[in-house]
C-alpha atoms as a PDB file:
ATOM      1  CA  UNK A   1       3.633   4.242 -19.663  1.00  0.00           C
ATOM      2  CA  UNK A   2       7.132   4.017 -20.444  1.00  0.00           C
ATOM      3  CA  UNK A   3       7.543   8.098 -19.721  1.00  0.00           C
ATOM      4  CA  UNK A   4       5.600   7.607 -16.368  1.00  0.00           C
ATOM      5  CA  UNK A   5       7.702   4.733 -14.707  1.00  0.00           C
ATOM      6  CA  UNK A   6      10.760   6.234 -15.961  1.00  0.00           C
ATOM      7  CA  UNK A   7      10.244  10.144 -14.375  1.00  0.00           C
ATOM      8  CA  UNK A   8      11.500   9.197 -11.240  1.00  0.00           C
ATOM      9  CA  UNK A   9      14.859   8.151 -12.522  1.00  0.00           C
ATOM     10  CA  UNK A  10      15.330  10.893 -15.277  1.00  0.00           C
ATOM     11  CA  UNK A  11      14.930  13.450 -12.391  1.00  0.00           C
ATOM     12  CA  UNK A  12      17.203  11.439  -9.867  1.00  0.00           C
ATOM     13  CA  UNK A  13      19.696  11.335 -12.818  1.00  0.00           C
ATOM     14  CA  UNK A  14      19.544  14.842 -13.213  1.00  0.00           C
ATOM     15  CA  UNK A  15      20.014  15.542  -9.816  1.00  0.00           C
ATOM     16  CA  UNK A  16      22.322  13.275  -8.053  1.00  0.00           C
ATOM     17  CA  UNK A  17      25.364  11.438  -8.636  1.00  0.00           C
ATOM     18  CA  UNK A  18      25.763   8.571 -10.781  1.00  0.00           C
ATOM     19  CA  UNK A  19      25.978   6.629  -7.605  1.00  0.00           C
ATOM     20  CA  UNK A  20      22.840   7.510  -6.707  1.00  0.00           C
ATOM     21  CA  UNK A  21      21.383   6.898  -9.607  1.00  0.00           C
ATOM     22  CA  UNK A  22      22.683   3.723  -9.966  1.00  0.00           C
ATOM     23  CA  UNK A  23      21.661   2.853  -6.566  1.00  0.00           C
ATOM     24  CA  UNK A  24      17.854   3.851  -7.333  1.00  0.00           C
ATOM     25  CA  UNK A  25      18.031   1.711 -10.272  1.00  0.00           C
ATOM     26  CA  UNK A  26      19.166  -1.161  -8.783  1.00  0.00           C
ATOM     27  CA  UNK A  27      16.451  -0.969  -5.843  1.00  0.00           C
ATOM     28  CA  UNK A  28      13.589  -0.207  -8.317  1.00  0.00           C
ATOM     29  CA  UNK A  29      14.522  -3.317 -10.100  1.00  0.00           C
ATOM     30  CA  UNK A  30      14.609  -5.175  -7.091  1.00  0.00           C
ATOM     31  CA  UNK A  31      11.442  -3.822  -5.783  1.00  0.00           C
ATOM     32  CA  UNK A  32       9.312  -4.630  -8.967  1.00  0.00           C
ATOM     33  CA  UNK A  33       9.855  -8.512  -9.050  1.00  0.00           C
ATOM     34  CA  UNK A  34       6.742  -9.349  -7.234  1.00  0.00           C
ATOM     35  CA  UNK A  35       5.434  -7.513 -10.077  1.00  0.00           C
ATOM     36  CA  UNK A  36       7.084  -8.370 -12.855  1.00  0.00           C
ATOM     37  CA  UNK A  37       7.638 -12.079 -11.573  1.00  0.00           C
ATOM     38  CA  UNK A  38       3.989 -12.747 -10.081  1.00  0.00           C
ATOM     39  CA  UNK A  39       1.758 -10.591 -11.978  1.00  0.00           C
ATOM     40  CA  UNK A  40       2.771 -10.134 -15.504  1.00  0.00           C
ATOM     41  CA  UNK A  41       2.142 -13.580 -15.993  1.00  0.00           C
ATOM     42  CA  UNK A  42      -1.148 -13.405 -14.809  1.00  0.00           C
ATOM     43  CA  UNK A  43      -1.387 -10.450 -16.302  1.00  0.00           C
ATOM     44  CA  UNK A  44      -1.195 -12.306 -19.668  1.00  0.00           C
ATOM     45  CA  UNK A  45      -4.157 -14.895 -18.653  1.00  0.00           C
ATOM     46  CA  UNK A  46      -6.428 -12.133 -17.505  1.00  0.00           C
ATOM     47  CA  UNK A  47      -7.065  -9.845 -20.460  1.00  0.00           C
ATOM     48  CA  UNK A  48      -8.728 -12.932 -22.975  1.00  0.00           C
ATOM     49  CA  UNK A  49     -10.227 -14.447 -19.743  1.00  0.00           C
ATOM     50  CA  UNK A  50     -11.930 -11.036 -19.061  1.00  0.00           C
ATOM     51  CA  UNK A  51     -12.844 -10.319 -22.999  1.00  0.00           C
ATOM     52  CA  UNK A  52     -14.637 -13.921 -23.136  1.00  0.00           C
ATOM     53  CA  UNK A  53     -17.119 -12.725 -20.174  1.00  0.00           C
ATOM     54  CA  UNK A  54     -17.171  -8.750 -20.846  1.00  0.00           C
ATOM     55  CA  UNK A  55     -20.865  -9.341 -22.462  1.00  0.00           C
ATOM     56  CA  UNK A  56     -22.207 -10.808 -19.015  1.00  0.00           C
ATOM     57  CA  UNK A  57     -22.141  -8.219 -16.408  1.00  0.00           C
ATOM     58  CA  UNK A  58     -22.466 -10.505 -13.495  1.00  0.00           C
ATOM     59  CA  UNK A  59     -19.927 -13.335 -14.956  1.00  0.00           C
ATOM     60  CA  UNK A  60     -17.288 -10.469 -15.751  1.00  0.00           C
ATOM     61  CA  UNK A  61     -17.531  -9.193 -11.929  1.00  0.00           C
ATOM     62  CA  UNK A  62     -16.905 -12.365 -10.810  1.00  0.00           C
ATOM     63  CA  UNK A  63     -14.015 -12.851 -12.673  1.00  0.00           C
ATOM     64  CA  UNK A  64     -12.346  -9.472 -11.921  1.00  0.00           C
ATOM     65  CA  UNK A  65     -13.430 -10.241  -8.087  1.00  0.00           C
ATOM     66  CA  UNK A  66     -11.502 -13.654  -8.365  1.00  0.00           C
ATOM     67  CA  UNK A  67      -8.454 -12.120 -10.395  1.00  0.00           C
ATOM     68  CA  UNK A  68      -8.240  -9.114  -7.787  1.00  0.00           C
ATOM     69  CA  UNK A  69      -8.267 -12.173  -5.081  1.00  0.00           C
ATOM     70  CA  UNK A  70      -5.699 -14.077  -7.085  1.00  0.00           C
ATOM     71  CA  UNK A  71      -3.437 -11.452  -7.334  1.00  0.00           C
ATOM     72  CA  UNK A  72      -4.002 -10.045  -3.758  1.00  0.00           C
ATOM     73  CA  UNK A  73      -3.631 -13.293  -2.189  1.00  0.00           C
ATOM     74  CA  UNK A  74       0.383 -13.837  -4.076  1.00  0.00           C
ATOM     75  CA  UNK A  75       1.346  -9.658  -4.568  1.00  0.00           C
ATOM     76  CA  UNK A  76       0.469  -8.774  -0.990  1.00  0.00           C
ATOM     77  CA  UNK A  77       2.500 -10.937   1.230  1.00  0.00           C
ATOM     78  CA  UNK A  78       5.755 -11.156  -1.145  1.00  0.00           C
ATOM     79  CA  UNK A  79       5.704  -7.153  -1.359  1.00  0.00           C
ATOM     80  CA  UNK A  80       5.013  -6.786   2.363  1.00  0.00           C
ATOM     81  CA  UNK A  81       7.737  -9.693   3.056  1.00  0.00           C
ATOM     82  CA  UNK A  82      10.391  -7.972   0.493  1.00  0.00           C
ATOM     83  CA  UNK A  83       9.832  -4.849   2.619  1.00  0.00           C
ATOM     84  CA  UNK A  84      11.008  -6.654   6.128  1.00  0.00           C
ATOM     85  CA  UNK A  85      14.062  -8.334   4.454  1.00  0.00           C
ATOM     86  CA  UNK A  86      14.967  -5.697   2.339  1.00  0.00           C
ATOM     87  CA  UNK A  87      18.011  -4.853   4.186  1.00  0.00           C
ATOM     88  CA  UNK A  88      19.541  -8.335   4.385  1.00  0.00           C
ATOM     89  CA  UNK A  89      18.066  -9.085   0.757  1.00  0.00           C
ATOM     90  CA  UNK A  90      20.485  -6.479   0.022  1.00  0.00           C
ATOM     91  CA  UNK A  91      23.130  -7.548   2.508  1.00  0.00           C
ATOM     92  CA  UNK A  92      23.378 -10.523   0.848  1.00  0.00           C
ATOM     93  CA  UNK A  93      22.898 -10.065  -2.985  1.00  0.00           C
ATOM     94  CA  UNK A  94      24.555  -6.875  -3.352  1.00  0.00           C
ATOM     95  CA  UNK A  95      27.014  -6.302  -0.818  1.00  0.00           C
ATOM     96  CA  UNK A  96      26.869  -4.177   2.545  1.00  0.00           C
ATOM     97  CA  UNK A  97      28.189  -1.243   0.531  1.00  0.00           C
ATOM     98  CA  UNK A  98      24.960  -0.785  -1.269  1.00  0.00           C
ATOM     99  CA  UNK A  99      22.571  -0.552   2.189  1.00  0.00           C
ATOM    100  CA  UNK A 100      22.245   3.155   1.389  1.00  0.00           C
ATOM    101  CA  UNK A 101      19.854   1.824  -1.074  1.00  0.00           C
ATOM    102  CA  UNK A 102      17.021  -0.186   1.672  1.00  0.00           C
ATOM    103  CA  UNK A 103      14.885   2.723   2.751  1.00  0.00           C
ATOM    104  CA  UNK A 104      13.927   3.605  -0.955  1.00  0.00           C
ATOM    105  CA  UNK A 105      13.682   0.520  -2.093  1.00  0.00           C
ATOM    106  CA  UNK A 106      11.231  -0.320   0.201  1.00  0.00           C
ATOM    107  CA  UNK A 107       9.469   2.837  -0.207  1.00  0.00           C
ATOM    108  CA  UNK A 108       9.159   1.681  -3.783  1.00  0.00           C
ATOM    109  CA  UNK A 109       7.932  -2.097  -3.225  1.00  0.00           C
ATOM    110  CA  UNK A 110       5.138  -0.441  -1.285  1.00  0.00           C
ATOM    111  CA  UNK A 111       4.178   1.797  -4.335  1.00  0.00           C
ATOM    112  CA  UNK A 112       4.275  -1.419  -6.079  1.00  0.00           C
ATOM    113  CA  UNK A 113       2.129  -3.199  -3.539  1.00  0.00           C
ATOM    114  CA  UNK A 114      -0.063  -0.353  -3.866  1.00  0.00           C
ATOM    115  CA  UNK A 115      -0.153  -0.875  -7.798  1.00  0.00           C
ATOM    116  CA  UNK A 116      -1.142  -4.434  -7.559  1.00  0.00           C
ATOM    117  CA  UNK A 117      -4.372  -3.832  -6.214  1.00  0.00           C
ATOM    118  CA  UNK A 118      -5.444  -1.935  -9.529  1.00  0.00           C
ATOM    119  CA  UNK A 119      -3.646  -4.629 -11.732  1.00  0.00           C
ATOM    120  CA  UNK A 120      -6.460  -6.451 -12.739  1.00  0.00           C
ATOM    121  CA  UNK A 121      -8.580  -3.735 -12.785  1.00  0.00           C
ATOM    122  CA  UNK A 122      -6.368  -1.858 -15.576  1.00  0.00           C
ATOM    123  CA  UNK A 123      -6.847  -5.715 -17.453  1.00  0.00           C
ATOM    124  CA  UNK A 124     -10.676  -5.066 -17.007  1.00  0.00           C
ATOM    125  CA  UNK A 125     -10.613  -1.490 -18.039  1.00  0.00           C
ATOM    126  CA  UNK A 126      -8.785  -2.738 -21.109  1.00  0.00           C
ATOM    127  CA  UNK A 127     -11.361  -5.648 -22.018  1.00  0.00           C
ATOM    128  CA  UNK A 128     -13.760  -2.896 -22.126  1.00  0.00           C
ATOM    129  CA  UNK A 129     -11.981  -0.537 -24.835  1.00  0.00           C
ATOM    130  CA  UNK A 130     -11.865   1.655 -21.873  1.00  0.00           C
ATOM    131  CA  UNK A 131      -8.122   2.497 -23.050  1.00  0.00           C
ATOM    132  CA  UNK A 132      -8.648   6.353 -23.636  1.00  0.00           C
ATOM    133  CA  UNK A 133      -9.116   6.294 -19.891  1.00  0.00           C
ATOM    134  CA  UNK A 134      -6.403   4.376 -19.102  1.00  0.00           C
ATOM    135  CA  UNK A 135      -3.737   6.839 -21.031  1.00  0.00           C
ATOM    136  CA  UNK A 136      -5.615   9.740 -19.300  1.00  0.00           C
ATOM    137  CA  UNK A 137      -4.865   8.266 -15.671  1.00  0.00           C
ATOM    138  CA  UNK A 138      -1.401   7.158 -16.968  1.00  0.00           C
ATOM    139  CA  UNK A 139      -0.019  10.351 -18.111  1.00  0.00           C
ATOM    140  CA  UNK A 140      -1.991  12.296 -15.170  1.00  0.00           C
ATOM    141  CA  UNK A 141       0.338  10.463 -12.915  1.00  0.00           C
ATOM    142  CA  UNK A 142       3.501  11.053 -15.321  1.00  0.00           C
ATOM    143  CA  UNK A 143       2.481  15.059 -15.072  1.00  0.00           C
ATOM    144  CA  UNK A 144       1.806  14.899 -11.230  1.00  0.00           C
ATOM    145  CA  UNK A 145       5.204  13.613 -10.088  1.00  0.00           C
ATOM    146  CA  UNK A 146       6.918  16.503 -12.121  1.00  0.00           C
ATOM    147  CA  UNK A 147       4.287  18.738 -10.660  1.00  0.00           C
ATOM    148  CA  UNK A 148       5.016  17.692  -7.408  1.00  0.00           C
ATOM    149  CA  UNK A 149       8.800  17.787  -7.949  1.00  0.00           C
ATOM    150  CA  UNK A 150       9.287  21.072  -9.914  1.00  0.00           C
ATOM    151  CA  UNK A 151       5.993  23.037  -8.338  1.00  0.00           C
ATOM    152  CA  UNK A 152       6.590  22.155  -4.704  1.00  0.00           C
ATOM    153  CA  UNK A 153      10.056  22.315  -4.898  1.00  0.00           C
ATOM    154  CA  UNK A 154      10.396  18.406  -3.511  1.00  0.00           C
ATOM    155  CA  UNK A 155      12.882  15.990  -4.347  1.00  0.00           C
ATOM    156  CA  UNK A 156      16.264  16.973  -2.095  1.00  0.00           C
ATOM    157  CA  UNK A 157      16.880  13.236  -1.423  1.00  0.00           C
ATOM    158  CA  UNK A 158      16.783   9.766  -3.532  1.00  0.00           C
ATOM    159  CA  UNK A 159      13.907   8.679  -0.852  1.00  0.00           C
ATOM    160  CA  UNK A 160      11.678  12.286  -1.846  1.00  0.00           C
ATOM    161  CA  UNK A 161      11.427  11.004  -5.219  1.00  0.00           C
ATOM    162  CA  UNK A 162      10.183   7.186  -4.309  1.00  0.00           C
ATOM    163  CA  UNK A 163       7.687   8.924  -1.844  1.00  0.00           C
ATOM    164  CA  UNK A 164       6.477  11.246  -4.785  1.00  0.00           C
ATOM    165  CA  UNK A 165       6.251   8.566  -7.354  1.00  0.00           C
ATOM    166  CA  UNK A 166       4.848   6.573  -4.493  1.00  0.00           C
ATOM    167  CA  UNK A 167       2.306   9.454  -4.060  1.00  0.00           C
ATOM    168  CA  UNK A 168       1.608   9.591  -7.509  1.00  0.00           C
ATOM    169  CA  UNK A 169       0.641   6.019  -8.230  1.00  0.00           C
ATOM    170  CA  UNK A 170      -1.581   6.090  -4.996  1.00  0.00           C
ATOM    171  CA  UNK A 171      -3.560   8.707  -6.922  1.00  0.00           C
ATOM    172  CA  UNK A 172      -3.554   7.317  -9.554  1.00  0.00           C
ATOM    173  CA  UNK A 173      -4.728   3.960  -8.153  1.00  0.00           C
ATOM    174  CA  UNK A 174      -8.024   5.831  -6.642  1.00  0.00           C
ATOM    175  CA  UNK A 175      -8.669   7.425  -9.796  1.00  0.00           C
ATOM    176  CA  UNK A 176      -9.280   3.589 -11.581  1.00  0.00           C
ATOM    177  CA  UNK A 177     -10.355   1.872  -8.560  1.00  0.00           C
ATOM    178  CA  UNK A 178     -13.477   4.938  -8.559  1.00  0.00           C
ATOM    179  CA  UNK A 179     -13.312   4.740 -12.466  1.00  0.00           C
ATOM    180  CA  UNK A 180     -14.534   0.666 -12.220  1.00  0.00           C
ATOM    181  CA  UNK A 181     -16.700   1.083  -8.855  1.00  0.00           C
ATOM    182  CA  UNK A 182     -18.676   4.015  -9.797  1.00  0.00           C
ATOM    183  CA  UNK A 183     -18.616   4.999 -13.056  1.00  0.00           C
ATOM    184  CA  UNK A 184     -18.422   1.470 -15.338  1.00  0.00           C
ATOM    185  CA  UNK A 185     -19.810  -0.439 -12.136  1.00  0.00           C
ATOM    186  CA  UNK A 186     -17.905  -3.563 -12.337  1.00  0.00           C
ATOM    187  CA  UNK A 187     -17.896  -4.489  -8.961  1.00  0.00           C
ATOM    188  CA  UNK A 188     -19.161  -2.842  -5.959  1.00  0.00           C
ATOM    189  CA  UNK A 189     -16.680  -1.552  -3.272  1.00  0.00           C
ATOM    190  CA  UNK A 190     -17.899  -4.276  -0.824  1.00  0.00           C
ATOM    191  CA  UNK A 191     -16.459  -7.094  -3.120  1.00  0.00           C
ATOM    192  CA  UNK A 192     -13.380  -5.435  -3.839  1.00  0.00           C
ATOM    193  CA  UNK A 193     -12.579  -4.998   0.176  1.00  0.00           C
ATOM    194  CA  UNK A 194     -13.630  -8.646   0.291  1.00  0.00           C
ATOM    195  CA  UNK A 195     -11.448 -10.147  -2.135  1.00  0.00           C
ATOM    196  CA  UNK A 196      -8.576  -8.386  -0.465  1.00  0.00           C
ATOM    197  CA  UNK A 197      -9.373  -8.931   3.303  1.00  0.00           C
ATOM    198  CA  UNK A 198      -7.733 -12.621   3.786  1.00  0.00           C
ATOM    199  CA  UNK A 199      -4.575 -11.188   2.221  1.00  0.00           C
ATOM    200  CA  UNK A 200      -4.381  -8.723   3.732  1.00  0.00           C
ATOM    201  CA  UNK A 201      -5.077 -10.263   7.626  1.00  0.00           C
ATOM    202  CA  UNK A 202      -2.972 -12.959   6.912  1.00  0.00           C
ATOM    203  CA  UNK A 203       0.201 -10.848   5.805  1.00  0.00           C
ATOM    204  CA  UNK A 204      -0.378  -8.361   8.741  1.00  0.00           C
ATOM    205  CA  UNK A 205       0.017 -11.749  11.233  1.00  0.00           C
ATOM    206  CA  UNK A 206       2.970 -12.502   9.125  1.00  0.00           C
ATOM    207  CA  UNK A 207       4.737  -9.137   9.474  1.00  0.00           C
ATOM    208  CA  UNK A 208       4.084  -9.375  13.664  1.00  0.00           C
ATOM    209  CA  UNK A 209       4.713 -12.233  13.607  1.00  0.00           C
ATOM    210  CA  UNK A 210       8.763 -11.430  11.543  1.00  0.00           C
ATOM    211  CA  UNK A 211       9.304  -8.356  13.626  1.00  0.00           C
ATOM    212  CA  UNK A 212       8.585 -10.567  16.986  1.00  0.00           C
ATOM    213  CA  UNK A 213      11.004 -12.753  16.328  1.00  0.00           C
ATOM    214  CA  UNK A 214      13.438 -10.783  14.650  1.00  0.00           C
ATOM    215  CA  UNK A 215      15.149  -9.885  17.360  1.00  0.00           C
ATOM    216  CA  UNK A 216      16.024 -13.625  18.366  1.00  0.00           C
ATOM    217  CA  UNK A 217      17.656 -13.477  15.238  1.00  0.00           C
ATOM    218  CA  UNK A 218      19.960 -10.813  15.448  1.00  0.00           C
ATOM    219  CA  UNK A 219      23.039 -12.899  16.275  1.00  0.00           C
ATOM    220  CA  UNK A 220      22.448 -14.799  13.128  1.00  0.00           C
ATOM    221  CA  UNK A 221      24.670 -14.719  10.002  1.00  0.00           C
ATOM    222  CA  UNK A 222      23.091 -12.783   7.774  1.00  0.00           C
ATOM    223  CA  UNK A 223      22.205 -15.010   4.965  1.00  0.00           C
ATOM    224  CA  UNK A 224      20.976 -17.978   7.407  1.00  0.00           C
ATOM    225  CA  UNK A 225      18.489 -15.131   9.258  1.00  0.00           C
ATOM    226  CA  UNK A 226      17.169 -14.289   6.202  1.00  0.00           C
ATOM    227  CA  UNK A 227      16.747 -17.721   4.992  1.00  0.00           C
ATOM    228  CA  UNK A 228      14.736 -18.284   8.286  1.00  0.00           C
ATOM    229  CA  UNK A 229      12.611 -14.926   7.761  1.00  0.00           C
ATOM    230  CA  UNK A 230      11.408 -16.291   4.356  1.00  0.00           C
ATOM    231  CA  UNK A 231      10.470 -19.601   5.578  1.00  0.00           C
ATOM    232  CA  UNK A 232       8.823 -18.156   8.731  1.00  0.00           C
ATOM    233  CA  UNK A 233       6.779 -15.458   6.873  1.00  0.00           C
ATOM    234  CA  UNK A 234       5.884 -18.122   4.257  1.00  0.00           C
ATOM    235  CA  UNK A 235       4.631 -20.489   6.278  1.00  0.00           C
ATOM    236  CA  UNK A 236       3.152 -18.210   8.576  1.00  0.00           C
ATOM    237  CA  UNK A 237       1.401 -16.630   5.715  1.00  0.00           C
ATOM    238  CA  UNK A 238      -0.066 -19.389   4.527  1.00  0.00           C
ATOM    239  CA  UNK A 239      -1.353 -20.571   7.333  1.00  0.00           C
ATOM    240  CA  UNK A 240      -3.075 -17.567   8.761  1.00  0.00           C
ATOM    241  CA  UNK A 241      -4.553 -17.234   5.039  1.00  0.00           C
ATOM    242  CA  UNK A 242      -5.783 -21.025   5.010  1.00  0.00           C
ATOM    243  CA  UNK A 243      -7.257 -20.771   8.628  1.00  0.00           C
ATOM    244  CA  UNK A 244      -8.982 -17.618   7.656  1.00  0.00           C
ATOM    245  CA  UNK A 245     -10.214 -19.349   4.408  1.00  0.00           C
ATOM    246  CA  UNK A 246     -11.787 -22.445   6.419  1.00  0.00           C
ATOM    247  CA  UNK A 247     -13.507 -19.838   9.181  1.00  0.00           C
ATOM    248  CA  UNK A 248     -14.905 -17.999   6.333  1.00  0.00           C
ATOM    249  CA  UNK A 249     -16.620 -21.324   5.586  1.00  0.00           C
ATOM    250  CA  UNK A 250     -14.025 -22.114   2.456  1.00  0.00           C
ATOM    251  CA  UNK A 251     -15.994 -19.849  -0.230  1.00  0.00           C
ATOM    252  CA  UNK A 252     -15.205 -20.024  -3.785  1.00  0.00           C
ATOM    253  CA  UNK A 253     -12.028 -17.804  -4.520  1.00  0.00           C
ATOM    254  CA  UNK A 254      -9.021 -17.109  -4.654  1.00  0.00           C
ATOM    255  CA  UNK A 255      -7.442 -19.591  -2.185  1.00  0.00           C
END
């Protein structure tokens, strides 16, 4: 695991300046906090939550459903927000003389965004000893980003190799969300679209809703518009997401 998120940067290190280099570190760690502020912790409450249900097929789907919901409902919005503000997040907490790093770091929160959506399904594979799997799709996307760098010849700027490790993860993604839907049968894909849909609808009205009024902001000092974006989006967000809850008929779930 270790070897596979760390490719990326060996290779950039290798290639590029230390500025560089320092610059895609700095935006990768950026770009993993809805991760690694959101998730991990939930992380921790899945796994014995899913081992004390793994004997009851039906009771174990639900709670992967819900923890897929869960996750979707917090993951989705703050990646897709981080993406919009990215370039007066970094305005502000790093100085305008690191902007060169925006475009690939929000290439990168989007491969995180797209790893999300398997994080509780990696929890379930692991409640079911299904860890020889797991390495397998774990070192398959380690090998395919050096495949895709070295084979194709890829890789001439920072943003190539967040796009290929981006690519890679997206693979890698399909390989255990087809793993749990068709081979161990956790849940079916219906459920899995359903537990995301809310999320998703509500954070798409959020980012319309941002990029319409962006432009009103333009004027603004930089920290005080993105003060504004994050309250906007947030409350936006969470009231497209509760409105879409109460039409649905308020159904057990993540909300």
């Amino acid at each position: 695991s270790y070897f596979d998120g760390s490719i990326d940067r060996l290779l950039v290190g290798n290639r590029f300046s230390s500025e560089v280099l320092g610059g895609y570190t700095v935006g990768k760690e950026i770009a993993s906090i809805p991760t690694t502020e959101l998730l991990m912790p939930l992380g921790r409450v899945l796994f014995p939550a899913f081992v004390e249900k793994r004997d009851d097929p039906a009771a174990f789907s639900n709670r992967v459903t819900l923890a897929i919901g869960v996750q979707g409902l917090v993951a989705i919005p703050a990646c897709l927000g981080l993406i919009f503000v990215a370039r007066d997040l970094v305005a502000v907490a790093l100085g305008e003389k690191w902007l060169f790093i925006t475009a690939m770091m929000q290439i990168m929160v989007l491969t995180n965004m797209i790893g999300t959506l398997v994080h509780s399904l990696g929890y379930a594979l692991l409640a079911l000893g299904k860890v020889k799997v797991q390495a397998l799709i774990t070192w398959f996307q380690a090998l395919l980003s050096v495949v895709l760098i070295f084979g194709f010849s890829l890789g001439n700027t920072a943003e190539d190799f967040a796009l290929i490790r981006m690519s890679a993860v997206a693979v890698g993604s399909l390989c255990i969300i087809g793993i749990v839907l068709y081979d161990i049968r956790v849940l079916s894909l219906s459920s899995f679209l359903y537990a995301l849909f809310r999320p998703v609808v509500a954070a798409a009205v959020m980012w319309v809703a941002l990029d319409a009024i962006h432009p009103l902001l333009e004027g603004m000092f930089v920290g005080w518009r993105l003060s504004v974006e994050i309250v906007l989006g947030a409350v936006c967000y969470g009231a497209v997401v509760c409105l879409c809850w109460f039409i649905a008929g308020k159904p057990e779930g993540a909300e």
